[in-house]
C-alpha atoms as a PDB file:
ATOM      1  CA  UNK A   1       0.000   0.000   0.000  1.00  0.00           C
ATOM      2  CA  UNK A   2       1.947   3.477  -1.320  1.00  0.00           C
ATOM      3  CA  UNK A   3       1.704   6.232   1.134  1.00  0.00           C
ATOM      4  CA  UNK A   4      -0.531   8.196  -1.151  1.00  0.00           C
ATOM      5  CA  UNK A   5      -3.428   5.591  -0.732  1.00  0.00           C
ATOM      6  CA  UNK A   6      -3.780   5.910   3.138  1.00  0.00           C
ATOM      7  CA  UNK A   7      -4.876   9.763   2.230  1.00  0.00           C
ATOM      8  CA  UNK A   8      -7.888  11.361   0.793  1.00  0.00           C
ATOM      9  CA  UNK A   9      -7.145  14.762  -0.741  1.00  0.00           C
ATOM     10  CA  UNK A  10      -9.629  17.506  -0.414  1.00  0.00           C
ATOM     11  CA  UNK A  11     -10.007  21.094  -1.368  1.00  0.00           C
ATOM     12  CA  UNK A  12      -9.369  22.676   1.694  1.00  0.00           C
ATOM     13  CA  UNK A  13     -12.273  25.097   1.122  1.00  0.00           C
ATOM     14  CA  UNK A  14     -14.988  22.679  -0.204  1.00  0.00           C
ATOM     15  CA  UNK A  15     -15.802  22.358   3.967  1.00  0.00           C
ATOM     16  CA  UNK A  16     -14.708  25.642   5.158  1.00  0.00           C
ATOM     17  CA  UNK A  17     -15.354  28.651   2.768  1.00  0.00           C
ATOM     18  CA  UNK A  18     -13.393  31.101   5.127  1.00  0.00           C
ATOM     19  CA  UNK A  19     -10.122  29.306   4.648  1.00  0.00           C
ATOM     20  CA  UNK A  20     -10.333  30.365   0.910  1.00  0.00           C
ATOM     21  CA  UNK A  21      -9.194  33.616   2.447  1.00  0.00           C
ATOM     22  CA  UNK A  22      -5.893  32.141   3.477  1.00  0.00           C
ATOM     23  CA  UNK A  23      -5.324  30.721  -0.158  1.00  0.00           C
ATOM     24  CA  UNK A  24      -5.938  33.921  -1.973  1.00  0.00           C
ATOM     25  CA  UNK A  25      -3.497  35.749   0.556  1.00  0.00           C
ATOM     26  CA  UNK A  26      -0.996  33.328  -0.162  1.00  0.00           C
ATOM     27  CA  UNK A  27      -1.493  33.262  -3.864  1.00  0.00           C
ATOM     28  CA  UNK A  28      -1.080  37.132  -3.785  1.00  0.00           C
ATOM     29  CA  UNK A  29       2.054  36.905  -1.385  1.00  0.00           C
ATOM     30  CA  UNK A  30       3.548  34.528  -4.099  1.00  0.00           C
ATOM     31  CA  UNK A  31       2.607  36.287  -6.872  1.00  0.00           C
ATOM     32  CA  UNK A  32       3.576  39.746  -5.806  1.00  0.00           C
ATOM     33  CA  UNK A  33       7.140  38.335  -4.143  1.00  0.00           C
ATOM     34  CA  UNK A  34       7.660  35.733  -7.002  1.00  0.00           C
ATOM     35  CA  UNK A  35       7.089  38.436 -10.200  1.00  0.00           C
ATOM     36  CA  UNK A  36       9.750  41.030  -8.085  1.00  0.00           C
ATOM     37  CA  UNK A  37      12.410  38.416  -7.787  1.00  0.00           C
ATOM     38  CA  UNK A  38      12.891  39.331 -11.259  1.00  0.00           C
ATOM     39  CA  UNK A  39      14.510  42.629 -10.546  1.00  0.00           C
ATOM     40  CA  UNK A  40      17.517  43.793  -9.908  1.00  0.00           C
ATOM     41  CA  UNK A  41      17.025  45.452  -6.774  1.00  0.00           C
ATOM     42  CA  UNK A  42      14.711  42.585  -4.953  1.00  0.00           C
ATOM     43  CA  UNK A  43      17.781  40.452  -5.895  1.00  0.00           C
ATOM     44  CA  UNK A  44      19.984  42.601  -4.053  1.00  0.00           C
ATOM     45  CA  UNK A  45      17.561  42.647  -1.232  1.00  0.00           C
ATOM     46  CA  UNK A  46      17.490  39.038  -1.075  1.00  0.00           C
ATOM     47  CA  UNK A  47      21.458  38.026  -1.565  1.00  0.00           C
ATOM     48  CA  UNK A  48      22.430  38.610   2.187  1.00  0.00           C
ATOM     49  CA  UNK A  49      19.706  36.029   3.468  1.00  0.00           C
ATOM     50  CA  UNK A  50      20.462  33.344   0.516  1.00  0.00           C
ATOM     51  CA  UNK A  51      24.198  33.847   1.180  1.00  0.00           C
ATOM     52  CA  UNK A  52      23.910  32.996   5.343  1.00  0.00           C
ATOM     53  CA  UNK A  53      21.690  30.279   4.421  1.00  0.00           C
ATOM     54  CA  UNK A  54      22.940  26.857   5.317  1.00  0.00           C
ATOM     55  CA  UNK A  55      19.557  25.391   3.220  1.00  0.00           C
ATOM     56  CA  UNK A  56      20.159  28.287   0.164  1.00  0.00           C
ATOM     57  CA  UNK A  57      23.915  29.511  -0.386  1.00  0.00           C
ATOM     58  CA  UNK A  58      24.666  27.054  -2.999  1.00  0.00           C
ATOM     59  CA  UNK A  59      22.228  28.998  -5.041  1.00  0.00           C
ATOM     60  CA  UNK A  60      25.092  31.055  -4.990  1.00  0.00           C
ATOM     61  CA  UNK A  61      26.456  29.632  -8.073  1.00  0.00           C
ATOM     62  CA  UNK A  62      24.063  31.019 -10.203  1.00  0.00           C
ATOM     63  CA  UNK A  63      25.093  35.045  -9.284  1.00  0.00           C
ATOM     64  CA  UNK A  64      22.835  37.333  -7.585  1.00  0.00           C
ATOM     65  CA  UNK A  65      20.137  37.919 -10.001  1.00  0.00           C
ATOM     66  CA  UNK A  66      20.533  34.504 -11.221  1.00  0.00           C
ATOM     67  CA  UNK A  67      19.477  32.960  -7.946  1.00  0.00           C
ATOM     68  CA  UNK A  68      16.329  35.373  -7.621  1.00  0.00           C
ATOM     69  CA  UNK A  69      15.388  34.337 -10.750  1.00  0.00           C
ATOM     70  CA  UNK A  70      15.595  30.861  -9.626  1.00  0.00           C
ATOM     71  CA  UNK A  71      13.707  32.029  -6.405  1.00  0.00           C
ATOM     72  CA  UNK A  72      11.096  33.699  -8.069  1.00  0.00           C
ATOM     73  CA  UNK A  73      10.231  30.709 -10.498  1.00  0.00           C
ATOM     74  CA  UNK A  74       9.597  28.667  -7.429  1.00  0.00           C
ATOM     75  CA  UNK A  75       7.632  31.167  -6.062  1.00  0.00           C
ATOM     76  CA  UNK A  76       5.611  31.950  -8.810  1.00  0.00           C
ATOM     77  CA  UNK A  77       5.353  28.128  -9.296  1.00  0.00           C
ATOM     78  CA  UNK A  78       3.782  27.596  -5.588  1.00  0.00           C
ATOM     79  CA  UNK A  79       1.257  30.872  -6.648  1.00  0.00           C
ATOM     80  CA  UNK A  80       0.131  28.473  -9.839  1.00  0.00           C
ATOM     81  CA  UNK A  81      -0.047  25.255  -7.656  1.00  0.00           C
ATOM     82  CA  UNK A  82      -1.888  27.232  -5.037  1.00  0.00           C
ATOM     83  CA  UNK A  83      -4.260  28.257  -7.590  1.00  0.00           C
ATOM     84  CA  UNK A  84      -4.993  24.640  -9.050  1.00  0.00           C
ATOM     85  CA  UNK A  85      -5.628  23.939  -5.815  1.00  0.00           C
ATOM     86  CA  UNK A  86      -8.992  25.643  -5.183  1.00  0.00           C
ATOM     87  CA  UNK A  87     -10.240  23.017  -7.366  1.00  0.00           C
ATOM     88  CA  UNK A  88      -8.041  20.325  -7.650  1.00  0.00           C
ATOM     89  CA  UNK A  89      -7.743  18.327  -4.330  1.00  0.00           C
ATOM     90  CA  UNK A  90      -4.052  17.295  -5.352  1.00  0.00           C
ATOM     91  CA  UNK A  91      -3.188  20.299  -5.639  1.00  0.00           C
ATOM     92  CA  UNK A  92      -4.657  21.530  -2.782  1.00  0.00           C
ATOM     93  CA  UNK A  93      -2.609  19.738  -0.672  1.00  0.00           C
ATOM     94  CA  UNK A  94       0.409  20.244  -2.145  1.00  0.00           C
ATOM     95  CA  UNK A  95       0.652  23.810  -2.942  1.00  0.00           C
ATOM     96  CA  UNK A  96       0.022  24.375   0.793  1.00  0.00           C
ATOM     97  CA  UNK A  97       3.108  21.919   1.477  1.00  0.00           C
ATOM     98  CA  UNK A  98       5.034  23.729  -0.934  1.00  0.00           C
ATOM     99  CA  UNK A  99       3.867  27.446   0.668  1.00  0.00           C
ATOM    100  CA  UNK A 100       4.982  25.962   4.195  1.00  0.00           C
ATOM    101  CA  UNK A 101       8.565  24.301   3.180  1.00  0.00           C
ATOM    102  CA  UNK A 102       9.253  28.554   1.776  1.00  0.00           C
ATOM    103  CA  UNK A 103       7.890  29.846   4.897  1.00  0.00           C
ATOM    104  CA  UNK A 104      10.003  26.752   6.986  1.00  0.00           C
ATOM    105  CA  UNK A 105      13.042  27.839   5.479  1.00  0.00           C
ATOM    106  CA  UNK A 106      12.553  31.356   5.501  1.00  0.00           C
ATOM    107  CA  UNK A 107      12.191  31.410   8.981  1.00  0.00           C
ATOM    108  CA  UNK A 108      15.693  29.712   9.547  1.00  0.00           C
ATOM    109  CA  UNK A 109      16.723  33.616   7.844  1.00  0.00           C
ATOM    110  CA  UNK A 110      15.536  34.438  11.665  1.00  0.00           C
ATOM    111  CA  UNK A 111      18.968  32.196  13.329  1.00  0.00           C
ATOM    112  CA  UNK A 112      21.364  32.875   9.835  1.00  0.00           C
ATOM    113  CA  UNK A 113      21.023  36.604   8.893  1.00  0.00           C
ATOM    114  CA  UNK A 114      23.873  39.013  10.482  1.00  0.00           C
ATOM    115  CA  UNK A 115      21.375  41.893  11.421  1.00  0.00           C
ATOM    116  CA  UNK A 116      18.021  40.099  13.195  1.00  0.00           C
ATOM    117  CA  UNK A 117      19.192  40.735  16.545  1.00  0.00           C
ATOM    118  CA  UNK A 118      18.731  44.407  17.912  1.00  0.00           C
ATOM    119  CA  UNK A 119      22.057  45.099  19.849  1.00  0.00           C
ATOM    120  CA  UNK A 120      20.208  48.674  21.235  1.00  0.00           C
ATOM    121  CA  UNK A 121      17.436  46.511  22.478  1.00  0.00           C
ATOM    122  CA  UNK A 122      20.029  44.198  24.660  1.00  0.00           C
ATOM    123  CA  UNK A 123      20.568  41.829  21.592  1.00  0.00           C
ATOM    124  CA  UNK A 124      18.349  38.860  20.702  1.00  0.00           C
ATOM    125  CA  UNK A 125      15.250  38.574  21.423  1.00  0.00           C
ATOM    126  CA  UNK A 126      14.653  41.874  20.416  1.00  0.00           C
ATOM    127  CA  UNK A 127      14.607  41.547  16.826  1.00  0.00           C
ATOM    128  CA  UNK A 128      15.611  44.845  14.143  1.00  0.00           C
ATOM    129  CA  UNK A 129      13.015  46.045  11.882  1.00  0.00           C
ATOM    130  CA  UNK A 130      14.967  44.931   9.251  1.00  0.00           C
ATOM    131  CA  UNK A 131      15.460  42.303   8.592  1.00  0.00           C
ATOM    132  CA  UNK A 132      13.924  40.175  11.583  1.00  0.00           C
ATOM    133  CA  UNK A 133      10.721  41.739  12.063  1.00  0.00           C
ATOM    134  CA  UNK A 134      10.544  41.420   8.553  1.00  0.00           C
ATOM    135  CA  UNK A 135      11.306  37.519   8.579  1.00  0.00           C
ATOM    136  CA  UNK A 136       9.044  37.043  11.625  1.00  0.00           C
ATOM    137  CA  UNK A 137       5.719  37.753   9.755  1.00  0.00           C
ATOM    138  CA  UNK A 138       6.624  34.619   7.752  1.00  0.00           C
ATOM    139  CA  UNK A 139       5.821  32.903  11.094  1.00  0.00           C
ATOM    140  CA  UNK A 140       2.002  33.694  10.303  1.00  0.00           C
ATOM    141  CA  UNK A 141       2.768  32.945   6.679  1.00  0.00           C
ATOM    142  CA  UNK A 142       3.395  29.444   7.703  1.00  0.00           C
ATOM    143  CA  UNK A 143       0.651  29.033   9.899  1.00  0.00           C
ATOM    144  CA  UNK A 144      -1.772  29.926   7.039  1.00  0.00           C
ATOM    145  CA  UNK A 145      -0.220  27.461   4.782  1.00  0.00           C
ATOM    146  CA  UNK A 146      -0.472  25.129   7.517  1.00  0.00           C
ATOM    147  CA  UNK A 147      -4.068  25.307   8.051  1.00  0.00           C
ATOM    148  CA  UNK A 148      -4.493  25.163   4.635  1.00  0.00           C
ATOM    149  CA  UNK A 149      -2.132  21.582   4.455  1.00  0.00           C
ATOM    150  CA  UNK A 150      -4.005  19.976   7.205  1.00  0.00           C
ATOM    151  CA  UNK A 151      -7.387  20.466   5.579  1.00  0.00           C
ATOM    152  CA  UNK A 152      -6.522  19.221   2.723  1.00  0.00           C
ATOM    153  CA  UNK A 153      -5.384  15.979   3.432  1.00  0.00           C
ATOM    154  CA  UNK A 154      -7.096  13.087   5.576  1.00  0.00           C
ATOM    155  CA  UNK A 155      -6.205   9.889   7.182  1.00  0.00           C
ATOM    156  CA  UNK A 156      -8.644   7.282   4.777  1.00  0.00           C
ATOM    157  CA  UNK A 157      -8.030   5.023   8.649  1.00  0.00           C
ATOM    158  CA  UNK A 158      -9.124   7.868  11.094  1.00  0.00           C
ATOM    159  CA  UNK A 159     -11.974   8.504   8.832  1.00  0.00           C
ATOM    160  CA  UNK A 160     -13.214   4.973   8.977  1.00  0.00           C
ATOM    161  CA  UNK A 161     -12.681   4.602  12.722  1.00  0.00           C
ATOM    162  CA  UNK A 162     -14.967   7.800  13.503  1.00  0.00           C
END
């Protein structure tokens, strides 16, 4: 039995129209972030976190705007998957998985990035402006794409033992 049969996939909003809220704001996020990675100064913005990042720096190789372009096509990718998904149970499910792994590893930015902690403030936990409270709206980001996981995708064996 593959790991894909013990599932059912569902639309996350076919039971609970308010969580088709959460989609479009994600689909927006992505869109809006995704189409900007394709200038020149959103890849400077984004260099400094990509080249701390133990998960990201090898995209490195590929120059500064060359890894925001990379960036942005899997950002733009996650808006079009997100999008499927508000009628395609598959997709539901995973362009919510693929929205939480960004907002997963964007949060790491949080622990990597010289600059999150505020020495003024008395150092971390108080966080800068820029970037960490910034990174830490990501935190809801990743709830949201949580929610949105979860309710797409059910146990076919807790459904039969209810």
């Amino acid at each position: 039995m593959g790991v894909f049969d013990r599932y059912d996939f569902l639309v996350a909003e076919h039971g609970r129209k308010e969580l088709a809220l959460l989609r479009w704001a994600l689909v927006i996020v992505f869109l809006w972030f995704g189409a900007m990675k394709f200038t020149a100064y959103e890849a400077a913005g984004i260099a400094p976190f990509i080249g701390h990042s133990p998960f990201m720096s090898w995209l490195g190789t590929f120059g500064t705007q060359g890894q925001s372009y990379f960036v942005g096509v899997i950002e733009l990718s996650t808006a079009v998957i997100l999008i499927l998904g508000a009628f395609r149970p598959i997709f539901s499910a995973l362009g919510a998985l693929m929205s939480a792994a960004t907002y997963c590893i964007t949060l790491t930015f949080l622990f990597t990035t010289p600059g999150v902690a505020e020495p003024s403030a008395g150092g971390f936990p108080a966080i800068s402006a820029v970037p960490g409270q910034f990174l830490l709206k990501d935190a809801v980001l990743l709830a949201a794409s949580l929610v949105l996981l979860l309710s797409s995708v059910r146990n076919k064996g807790a459904r039969s033992r209810s």
